[in-house]
C-alpha atoms as a PDB file:
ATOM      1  CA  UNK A   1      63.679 145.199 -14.420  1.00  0.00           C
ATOM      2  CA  UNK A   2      66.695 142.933 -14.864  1.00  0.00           C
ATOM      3  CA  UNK A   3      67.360 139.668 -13.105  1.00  0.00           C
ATOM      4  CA  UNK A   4      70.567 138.432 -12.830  1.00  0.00           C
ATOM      5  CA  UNK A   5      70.980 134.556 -12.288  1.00  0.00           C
ATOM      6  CA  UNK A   6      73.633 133.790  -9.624  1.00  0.00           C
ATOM      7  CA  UNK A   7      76.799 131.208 -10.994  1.00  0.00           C
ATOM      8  CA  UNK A   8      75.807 127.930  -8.602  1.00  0.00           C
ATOM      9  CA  UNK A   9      75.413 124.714 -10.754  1.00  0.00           C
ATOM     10  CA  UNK A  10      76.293 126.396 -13.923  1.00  0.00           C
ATOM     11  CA  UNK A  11      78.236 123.949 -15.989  1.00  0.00           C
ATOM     12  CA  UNK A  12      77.572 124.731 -20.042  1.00  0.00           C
ATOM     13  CA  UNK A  13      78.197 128.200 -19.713  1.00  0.00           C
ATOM     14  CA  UNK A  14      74.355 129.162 -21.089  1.00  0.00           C
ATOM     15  CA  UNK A  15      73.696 131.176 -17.871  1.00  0.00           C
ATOM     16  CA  UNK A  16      70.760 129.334 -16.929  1.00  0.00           C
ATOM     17  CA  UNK A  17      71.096 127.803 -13.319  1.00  0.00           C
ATOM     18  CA  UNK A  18      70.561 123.840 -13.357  1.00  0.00           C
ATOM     19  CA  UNK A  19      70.370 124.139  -9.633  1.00  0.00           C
ATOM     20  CA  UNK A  20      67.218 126.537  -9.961  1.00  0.00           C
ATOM     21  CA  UNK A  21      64.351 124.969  -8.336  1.00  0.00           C
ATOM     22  CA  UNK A  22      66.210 122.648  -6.114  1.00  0.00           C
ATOM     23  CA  UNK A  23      66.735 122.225  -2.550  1.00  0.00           C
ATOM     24  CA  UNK A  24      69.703 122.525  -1.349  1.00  0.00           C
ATOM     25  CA  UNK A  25      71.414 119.319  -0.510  1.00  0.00           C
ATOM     26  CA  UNK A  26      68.738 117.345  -2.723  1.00  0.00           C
ATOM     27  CA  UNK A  27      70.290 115.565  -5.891  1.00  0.00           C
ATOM     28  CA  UNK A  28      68.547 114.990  -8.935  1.00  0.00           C
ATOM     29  CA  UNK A  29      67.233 111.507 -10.315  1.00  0.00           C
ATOM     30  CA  UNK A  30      69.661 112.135 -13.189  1.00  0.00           C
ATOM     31  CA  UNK A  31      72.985 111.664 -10.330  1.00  0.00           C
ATOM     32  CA  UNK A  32      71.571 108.821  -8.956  1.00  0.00           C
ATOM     33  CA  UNK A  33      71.627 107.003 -12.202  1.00  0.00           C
ATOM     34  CA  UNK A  34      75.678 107.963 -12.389  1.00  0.00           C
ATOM     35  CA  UNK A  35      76.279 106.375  -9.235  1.00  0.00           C
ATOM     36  CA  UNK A  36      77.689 102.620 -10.158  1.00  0.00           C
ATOM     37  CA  UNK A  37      76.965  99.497  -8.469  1.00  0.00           C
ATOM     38  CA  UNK A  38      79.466  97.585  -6.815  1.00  0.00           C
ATOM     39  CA  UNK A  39      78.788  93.868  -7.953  1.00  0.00           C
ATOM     40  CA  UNK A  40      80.988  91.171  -8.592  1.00  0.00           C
ATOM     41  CA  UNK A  41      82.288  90.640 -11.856  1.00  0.00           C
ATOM     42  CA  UNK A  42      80.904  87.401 -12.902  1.00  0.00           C
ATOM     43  CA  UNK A  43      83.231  85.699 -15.128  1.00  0.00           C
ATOM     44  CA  UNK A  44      82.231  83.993 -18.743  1.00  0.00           C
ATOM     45  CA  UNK A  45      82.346  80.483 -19.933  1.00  0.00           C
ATOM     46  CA  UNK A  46      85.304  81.571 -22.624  1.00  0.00           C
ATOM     47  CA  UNK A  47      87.136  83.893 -19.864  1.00  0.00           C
ATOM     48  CA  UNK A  48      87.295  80.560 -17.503  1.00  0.00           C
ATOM     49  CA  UNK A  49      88.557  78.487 -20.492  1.00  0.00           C
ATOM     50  CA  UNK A  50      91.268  80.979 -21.390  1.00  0.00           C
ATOM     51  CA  UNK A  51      92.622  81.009 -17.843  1.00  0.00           C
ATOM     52  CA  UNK A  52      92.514  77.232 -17.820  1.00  0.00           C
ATOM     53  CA  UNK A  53      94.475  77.154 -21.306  1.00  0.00           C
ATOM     54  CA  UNK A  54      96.792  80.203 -19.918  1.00  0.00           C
ATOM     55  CA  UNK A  55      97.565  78.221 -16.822  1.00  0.00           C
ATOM     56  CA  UNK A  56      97.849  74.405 -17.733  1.00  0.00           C
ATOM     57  CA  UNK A  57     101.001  72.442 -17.908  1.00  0.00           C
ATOM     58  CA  UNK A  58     100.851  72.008 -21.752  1.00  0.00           C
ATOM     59  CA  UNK A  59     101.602  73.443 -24.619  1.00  0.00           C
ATOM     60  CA  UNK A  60      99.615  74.936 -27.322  1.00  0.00           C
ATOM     61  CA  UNK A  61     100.945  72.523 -29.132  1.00  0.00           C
ATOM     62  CA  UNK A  62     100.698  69.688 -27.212  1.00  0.00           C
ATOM     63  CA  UNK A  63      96.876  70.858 -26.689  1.00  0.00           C
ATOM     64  CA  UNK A  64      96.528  71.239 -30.258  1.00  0.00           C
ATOM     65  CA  UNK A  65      97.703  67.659 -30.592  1.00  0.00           C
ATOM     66  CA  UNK A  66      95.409  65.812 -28.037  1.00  0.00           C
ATOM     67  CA  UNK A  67      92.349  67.381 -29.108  1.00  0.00           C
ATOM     68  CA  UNK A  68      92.413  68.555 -32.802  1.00  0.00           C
ATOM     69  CA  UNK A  69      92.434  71.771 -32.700  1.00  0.00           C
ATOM     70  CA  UNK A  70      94.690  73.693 -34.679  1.00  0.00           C
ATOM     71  CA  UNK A  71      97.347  75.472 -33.108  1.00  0.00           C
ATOM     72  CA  UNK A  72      96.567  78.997 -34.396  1.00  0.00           C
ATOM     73  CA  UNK A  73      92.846  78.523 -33.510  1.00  0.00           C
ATOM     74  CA  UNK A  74      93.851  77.634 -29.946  1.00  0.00           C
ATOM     75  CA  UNK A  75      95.707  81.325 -30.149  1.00  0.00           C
ATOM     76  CA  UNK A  76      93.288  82.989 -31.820  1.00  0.00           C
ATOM     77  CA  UNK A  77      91.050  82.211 -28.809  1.00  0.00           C
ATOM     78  CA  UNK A  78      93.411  83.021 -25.663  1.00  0.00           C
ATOM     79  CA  UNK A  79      94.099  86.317 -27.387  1.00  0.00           C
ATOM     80  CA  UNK A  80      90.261  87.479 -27.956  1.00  0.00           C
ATOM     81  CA  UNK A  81      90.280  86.982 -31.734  1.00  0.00           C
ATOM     82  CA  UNK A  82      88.196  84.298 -32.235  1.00  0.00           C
ATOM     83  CA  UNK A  83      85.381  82.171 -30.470  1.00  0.00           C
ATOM     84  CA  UNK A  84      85.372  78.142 -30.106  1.00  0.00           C
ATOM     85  CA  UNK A  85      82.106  76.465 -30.787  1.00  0.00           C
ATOM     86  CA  UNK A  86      80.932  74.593 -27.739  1.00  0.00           C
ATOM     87  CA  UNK A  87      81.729  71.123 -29.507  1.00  0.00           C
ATOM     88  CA  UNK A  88      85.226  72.739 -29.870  1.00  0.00           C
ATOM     89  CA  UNK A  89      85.214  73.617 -25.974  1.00  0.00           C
ATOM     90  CA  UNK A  90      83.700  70.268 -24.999  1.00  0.00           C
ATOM     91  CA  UNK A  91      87.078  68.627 -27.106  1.00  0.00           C
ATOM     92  CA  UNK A  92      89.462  71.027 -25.283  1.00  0.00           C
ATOM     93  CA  UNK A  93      87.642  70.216 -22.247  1.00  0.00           C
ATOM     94  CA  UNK A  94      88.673  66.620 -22.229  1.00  0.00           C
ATOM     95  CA  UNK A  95      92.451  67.392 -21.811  1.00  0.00           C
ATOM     96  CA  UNK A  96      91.620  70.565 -19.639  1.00  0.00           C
ATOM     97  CA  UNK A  97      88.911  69.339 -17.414  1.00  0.00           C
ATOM     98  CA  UNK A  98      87.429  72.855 -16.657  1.00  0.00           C
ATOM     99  CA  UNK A  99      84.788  72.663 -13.716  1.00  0.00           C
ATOM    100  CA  UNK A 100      82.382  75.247 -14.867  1.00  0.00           C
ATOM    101  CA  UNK A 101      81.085  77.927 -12.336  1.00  0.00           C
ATOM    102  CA  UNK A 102      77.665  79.406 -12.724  1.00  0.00           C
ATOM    103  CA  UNK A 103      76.707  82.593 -13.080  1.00  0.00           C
ATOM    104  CA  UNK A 104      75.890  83.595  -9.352  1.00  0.00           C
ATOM    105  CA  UNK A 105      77.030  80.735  -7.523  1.00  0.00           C
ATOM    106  CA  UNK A 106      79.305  80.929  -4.939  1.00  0.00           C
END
């Protein structure tokens, strides 16, 4: 005697039901663990020192000049090529003057 499997949750074309079993209306563990969480982006430490290079009054250059750090270095790092040492960020930081947020304070 033949069974034939109906077409309800087939998806990889096997013929084998992933529904089979199931409740209707009941989801499986597996789609809960697709669902993402809404949280807040927390930003980084090198994200809120780009910004703060991106959006200050001087130049590379004139950054460059003040604290000692090459030009191309300063680039590097706005553009995501390269990472600054925190000594590095602590000299940038003297002509910036970056307030640092924490991670989860508001």
């Amino acid at each position: 005697m033949a069974t034939t499997r109906g077409t309800a949750g087939r998806s990889d074309g096997s013929g084998i039901s992933r529904t089979a079993g199931r409740k209707p209306g009941v989801r499986s563990a597996a789609a809960n663990l697709s669902v993402p969480e809404k949280r807040a982006k927390s930003v980084t430490l090198s994200e809120q020192f780009r910004a703060a290079i991106l959006s200050a009054p001087l130049s590379r250059y004139e950054m460059s000049k003040r604290t000692g750090i090459p030009e191309a270095t300063l680039s590097r790092f706005v553009n995501a090529k390269a990472t600054l040492t925190l000594e590095t960020l602590d000299r940038l930081n003297t002509v910036l003057a970056v307030e640092v947020k924490r991670k989860g304070a508001r």
